[in-house]
Protein backbone atom coordinates (compact mmCIF):
# COMPACT_ATOMS: atom_id res chain seq x y z
CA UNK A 1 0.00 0.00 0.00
CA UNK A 2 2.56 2.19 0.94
CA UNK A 3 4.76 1.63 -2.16
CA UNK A 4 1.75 2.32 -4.44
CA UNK A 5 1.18 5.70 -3.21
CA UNK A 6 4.51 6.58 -3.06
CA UNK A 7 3.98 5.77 -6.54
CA UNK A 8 0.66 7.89 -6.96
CA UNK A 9 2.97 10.68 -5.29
CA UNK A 10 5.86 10.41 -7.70
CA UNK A 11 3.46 10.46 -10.81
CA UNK A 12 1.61 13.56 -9.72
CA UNK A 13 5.25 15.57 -8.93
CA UNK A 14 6.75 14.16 -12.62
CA UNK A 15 3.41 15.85 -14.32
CA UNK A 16 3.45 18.89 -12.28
CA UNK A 17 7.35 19.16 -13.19
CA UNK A 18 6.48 18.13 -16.70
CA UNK A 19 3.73 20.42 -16.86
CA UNK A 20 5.93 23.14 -15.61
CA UNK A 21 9.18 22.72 -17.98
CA UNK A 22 6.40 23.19 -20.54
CA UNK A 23 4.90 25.89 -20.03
CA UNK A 24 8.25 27.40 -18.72
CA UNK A 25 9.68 26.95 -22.14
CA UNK A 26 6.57 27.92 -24.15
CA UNK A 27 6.93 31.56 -22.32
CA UNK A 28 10.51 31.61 -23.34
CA UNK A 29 10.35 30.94 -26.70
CA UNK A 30 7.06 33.44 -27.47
CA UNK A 31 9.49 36.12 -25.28
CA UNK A 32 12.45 35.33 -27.61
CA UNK A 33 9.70 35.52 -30.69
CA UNK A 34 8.46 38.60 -29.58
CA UNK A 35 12.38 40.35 -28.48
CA UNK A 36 14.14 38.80 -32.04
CA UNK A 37 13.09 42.46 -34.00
CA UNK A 38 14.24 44.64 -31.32
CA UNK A 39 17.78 43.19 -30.64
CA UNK A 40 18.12 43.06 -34.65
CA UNK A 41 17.48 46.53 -35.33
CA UNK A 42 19.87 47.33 -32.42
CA UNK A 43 22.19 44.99 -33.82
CA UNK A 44 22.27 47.04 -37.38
CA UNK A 45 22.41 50.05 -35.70
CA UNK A 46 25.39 48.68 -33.71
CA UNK A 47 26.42 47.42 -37.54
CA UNK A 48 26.72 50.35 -38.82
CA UNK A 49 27.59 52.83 -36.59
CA UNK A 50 31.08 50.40 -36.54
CA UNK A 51 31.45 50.30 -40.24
CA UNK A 52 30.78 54.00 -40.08
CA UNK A 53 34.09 54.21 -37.51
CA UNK A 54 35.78 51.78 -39.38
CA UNK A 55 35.36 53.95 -43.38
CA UNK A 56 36.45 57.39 -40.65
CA UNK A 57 39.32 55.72 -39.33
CA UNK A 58 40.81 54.39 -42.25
CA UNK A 59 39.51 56.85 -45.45
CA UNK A 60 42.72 57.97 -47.21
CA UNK A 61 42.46 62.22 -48.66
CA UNK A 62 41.82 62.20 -51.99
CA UNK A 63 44.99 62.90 -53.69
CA UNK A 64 45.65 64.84 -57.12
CA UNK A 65 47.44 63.63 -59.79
CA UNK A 66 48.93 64.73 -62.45
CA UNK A 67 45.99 62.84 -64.33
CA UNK A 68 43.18 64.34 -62.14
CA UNK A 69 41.94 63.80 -58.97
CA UNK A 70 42.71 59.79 -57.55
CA UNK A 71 39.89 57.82 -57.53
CA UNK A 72 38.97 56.52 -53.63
CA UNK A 73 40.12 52.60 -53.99
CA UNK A 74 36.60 50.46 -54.03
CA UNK A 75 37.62 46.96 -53.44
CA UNK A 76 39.73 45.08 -51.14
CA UNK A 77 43.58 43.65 -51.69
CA UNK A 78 45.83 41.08 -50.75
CA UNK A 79 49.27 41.43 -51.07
CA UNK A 80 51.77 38.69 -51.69
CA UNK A 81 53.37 36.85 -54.94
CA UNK A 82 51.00 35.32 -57.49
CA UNK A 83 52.33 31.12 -57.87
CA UNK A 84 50.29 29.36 -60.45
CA UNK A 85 48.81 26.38 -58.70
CA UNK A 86 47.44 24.75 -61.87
CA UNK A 87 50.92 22.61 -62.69
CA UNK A 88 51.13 21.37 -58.64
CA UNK A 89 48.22 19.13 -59.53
């Protein structure tokens, strides 16, 4: 008798903990749901506010040339030597 509601006991507590984790993680997620467009647009605001430090830090005067006025460099470099990989294969 006494193992059989200890039993009764311990199936009650798993569904109230069961029961709890559920709803627990349902209020989570719809808070997460709900937060997700606020902590993006402070994310791009965050974005570019950095790349706007970033282009202020790093912009280069426009110098003039003999040719006109040098044009602001658009893309991105790497240097190093150029090995042709084609006859390693």
């Amino acid at each position: 008798m006494r193992q059989i509601l200890i039993g009764v006991v311990t199936l009650i507590l798993g569904f109230f903990t069961l029961m709890f984790a559920a709803v627990f993680g349902l209020i989570v997620s719809i808070s997460a749901l709900i937060a997700k467009p606020f902590i993006m647009k402070k994310l791009r605001k965050v974005q570019a506010e950095q790349a706007n430090l970033y282009q202020q830090q790093h912009e280069q005067p426009i110098e003039q040339t003999p040719y006109g006025p040098k044009q602001r460099h658009q893309g991105q470099t790497i240097d190093g030597d150029y090995h042709d990989v084609t006859d390693n294969r």
